[in-house]
Protein backbone atom coordinates (compact mmCIF):
# COMPACT_ATOMS: atom_id res chain seq x y z
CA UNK A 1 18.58 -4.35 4.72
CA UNK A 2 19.35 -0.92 5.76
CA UNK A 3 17.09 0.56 7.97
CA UNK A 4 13.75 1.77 7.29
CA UNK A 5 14.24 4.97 4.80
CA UNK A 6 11.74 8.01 4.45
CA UNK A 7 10.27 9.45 1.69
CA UNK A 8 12.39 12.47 2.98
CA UNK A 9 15.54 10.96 3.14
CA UNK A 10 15.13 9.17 -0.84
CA UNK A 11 14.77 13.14 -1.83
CA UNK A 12 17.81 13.85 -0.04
CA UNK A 13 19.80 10.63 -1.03
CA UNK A 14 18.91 11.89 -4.58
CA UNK A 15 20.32 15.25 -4.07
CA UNK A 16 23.34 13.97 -2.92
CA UNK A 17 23.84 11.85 -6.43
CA UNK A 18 22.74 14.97 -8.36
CA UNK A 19 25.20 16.90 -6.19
CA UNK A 20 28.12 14.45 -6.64
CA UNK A 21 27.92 14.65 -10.20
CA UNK A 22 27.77 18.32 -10.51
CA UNK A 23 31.10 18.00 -8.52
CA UNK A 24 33.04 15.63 -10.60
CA UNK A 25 32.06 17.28 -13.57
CA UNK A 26 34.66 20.14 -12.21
CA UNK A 27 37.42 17.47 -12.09
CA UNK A 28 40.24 17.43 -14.39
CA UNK A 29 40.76 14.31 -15.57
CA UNK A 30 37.67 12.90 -14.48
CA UNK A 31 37.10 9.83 -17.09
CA UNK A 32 36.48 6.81 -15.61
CA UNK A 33 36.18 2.90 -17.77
CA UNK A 34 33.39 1.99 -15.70
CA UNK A 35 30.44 3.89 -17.62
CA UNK A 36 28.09 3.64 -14.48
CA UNK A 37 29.88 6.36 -12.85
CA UNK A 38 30.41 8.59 -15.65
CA UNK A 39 29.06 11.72 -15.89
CA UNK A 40 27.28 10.87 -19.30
CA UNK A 41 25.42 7.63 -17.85
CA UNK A 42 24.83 9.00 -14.05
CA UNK A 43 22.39 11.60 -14.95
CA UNK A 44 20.27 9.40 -16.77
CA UNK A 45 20.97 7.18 -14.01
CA UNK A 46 19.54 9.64 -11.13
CA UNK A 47 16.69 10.75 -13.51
CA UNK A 48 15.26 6.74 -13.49
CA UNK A 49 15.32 7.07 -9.41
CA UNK A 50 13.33 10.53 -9.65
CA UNK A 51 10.97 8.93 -11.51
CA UNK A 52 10.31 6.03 -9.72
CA UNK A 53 9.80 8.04 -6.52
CA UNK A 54 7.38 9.61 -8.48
CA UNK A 55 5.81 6.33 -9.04
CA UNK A 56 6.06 5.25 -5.53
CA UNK A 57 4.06 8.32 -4.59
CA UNK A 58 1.63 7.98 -6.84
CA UNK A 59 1.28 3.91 -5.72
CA UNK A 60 1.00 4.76 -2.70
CA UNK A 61 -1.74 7.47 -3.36
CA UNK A 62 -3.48 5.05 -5.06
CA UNK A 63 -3.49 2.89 -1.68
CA UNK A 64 -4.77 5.26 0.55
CA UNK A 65 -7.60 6.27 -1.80
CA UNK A 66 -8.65 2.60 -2.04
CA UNK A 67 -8.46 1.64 1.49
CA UNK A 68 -10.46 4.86 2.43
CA UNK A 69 -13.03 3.45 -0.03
CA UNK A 70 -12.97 0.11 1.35
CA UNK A 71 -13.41 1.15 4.84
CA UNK A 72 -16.45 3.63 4.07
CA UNK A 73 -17.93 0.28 2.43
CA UNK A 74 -17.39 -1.67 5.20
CA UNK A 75 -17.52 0.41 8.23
CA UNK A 76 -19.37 4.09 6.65
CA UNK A 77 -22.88 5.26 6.55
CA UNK A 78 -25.03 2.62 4.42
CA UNK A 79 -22.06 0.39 5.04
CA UNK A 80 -21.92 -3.46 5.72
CA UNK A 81 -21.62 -3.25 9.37
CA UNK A 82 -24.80 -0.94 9.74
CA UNK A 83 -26.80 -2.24 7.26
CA UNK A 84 -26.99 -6.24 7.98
CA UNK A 85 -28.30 -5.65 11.73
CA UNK A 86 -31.59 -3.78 9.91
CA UNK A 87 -31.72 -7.18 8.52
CA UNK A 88 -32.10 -8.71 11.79
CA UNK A 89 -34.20 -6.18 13.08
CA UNK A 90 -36.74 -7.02 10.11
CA UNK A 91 -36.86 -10.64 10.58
CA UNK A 92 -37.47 -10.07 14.13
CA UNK A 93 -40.96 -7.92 13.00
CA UNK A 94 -42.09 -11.53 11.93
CA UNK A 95 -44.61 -13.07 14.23
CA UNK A 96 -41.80 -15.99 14.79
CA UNK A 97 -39.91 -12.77 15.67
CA UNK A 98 -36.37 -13.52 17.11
CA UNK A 99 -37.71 -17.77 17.55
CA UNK A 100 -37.18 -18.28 13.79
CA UNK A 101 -34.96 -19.98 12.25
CA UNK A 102 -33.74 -17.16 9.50
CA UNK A 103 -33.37 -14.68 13.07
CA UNK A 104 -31.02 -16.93 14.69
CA UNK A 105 -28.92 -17.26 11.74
CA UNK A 106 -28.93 -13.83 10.95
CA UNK A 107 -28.03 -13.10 14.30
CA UNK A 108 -25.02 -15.20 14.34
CA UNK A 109 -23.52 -13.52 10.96
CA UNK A 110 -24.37 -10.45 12.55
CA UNK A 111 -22.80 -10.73 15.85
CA UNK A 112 -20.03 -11.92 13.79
CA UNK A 113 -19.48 -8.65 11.51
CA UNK A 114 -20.30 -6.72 14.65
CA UNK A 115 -16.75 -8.14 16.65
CA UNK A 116 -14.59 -6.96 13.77
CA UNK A 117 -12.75 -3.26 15.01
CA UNK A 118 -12.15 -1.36 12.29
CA UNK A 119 -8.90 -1.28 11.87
CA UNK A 120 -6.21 2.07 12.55
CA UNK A 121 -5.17 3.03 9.72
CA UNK A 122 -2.49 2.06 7.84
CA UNK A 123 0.29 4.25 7.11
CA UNK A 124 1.53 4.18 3.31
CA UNK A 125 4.92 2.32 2.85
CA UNK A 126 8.64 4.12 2.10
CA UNK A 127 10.35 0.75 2.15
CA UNK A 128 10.07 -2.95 1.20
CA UNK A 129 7.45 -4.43 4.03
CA UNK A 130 9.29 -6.35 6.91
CA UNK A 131 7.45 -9.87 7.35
CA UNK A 132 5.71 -8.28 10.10
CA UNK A 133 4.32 -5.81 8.52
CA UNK A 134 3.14 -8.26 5.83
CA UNK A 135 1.64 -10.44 8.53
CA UNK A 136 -0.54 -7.47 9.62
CA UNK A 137 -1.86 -6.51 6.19
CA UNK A 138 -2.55 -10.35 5.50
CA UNK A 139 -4.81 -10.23 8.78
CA UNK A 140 -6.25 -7.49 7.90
CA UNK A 141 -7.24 -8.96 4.57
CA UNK A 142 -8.82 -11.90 6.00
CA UNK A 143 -10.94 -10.07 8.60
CA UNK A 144 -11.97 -8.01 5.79
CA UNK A 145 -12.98 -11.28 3.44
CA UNK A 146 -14.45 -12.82 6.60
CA UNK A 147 -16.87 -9.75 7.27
CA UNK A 148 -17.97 -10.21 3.27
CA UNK A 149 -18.69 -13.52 3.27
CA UNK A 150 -20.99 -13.61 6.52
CA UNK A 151 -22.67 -10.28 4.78
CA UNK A 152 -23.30 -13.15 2.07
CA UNK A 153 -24.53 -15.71 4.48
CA UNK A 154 -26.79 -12.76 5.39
CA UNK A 155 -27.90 -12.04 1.75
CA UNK A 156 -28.41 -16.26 1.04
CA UNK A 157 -30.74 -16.34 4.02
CA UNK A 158 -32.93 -13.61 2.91
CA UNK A 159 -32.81 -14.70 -0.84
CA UNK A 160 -34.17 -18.24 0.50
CA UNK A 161 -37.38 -16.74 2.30
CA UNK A 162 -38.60 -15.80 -1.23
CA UNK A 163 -41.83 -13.80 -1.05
CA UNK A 164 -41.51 -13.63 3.02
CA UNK A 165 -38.59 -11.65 2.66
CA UNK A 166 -40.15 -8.03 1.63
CA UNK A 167 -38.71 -5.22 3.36
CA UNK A 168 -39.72 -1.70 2.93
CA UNK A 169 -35.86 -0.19 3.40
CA UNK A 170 -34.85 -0.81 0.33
CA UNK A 171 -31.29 -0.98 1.41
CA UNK A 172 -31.79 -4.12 3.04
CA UNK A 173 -33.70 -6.19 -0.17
CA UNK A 174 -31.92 -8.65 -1.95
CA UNK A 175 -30.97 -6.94 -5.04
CA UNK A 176 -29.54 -4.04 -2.89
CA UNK A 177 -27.62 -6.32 -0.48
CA UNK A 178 -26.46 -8.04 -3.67
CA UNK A 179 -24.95 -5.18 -5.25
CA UNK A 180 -23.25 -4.45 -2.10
CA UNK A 181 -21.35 -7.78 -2.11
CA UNK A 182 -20.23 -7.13 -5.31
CA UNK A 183 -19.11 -3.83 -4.31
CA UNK A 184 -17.55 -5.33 -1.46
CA UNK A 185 -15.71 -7.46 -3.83
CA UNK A 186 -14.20 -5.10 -5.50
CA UNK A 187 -12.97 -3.20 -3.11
CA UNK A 188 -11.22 -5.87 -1.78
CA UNK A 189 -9.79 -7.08 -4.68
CA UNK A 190 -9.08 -3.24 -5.36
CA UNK A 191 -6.67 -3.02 -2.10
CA UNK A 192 -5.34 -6.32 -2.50
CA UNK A 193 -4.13 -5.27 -6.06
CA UNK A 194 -2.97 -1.75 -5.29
CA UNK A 195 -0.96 -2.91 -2.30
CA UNK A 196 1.12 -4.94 -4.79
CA UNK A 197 1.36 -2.27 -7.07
CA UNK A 198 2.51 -0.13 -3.94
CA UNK A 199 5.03 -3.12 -2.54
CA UNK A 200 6.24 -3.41 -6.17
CA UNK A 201 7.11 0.08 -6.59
CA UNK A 202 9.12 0.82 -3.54
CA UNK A 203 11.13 -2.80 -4.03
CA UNK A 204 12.15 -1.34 -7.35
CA UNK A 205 13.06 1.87 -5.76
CA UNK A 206 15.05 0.36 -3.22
CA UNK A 207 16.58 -1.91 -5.39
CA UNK A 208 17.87 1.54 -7.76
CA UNK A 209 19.45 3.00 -3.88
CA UNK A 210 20.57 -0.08 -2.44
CA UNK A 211 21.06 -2.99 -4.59
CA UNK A 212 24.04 -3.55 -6.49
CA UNK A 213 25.10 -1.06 -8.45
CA UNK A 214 22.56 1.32 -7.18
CA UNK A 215 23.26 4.96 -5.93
CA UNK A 216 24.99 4.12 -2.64
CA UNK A 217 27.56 1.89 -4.32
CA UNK A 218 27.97 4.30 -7.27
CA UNK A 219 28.67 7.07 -5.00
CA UNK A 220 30.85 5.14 -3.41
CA UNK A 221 33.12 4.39 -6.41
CA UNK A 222 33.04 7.60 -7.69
CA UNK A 223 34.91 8.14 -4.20
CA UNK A 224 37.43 5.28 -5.01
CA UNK A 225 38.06 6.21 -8.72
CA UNK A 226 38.75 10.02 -7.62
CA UNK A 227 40.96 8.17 -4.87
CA UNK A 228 42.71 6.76 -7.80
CA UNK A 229 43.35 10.32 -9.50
CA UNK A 230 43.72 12.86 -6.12
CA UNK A 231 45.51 12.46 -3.10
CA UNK A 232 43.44 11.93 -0.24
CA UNK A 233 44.41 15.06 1.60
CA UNK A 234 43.28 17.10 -1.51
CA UNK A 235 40.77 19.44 -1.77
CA UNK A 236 39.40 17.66 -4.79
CA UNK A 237 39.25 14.42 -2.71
CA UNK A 238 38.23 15.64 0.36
CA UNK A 239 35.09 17.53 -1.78
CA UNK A 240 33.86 14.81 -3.34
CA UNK A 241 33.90 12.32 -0.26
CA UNK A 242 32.22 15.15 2.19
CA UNK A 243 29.03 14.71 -0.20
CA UNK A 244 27.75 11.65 1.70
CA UNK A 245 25.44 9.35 0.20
């Protein structure tokens, strides 16, 4: 794999193609037999990669908007990670106090969502992920399903103290904390789903640049079949191959 590409560089890599075939479409005797590289199929051609770096942008959009969402959820005002310790602080009001049972075990979740760091924030993706970069997202995602599940441990323990369990904040009753699962749920699931949408996207672009067939060898037998036509000390060869891929 080449390496890593900008979202920059795609516009200017696109250029290029567009630029190429405004040049050979000057050439006498321009008429290749392989139809990828004439002038009739390229355009079409270069408009598929415009659109799918529109698509890639938009993916990507899509990914930041739902990882901001997640990490308000999670991390925000009225999020997870402040709302379960009001939990704890409840149960210790009991006369038990922090020597019941339901304290201690709230405490542990607790102390558990408390040691996750939010994470830095992930910058949006111009190429396919490397395996690294995979590992780190897959971490992420399991701190992030770790966090919801001991918010449900949370939520399970206050749902079993049945009448005990009556907190003025509503925030922190059961139906509340309930919908917030579900919420957190979702916007799990929501990441998880737009990431692939994201990864997706930009393989597909890549694959339209760099696989085979795709811009960079196209451009580069263009140069060969003009080769075939010009010398290469002409000024027809020599303007073709000076627009670089």
């Amino acid at each position: 794999m080449p390496v890593s590409t900008s979202e920059k560089t795609y516009g200017q890599r696109l250029q290029k193609g567009r630029d190429k075939v405004t040049y050979i479409s000057t050439l006498a005797g321009y008429s290749p037999p392989n139809p990828d590289i004439q002038t009739a199929n390229m355009t079409p051609f270069l408009d598929s990669i415009d659109a799918q770096n529109g698509l890639v942008a938009a993916k990507n959009q899509a990914l930041s908007e739902a990882r901001n969402l997640r990490s308000n959820g999670y991390y925000g005002p009225g999020g997870l990670k402040k709302t379960m310790p009001k939990v704890r602080s409840f149960l210790a009001s009991f006369t038990e106090g922090k020597k019941s049972t339901a304290f201690k075990a709230v405490q542990k979740f607790v102390q558990k969502i408390n040691g996750y760091v939010k994470p830095k924030k992930l910058k949006t993706g111009s190429n396919p992920p490397t395996e690294e970069e995979q590992k780190k997202i897959s971490q992420i995602e399991k701190s992030f399903g770790s966090m919801l599940q001991n918010g449900k441990d949370i939520v399970q323990i206050a749902t079993s103290l049945g009448a005990a369990y009556t907190p003025s904040n509503p925030a922190i009753n059961v139906p509340s904390m309930t919908a917030m699962m579900t919420l957190l749920g979702n916007l799990n699931a929501s990441v998880i789903g737009t990431q692939k949408e994201a990864d997706d996207a930009i393989r597909d672009r890549f694959d339209l640049y760099e696989d085979d067939n795709g811009l960079r060898e196209r451009m580069q037998a263009i140069n060969e079949y003009v080769a075939s036509i010009y010398d290469k000390d002409s000024q027809e060869y020599l303007g073709c191959v000076a627009i670089k891929y």
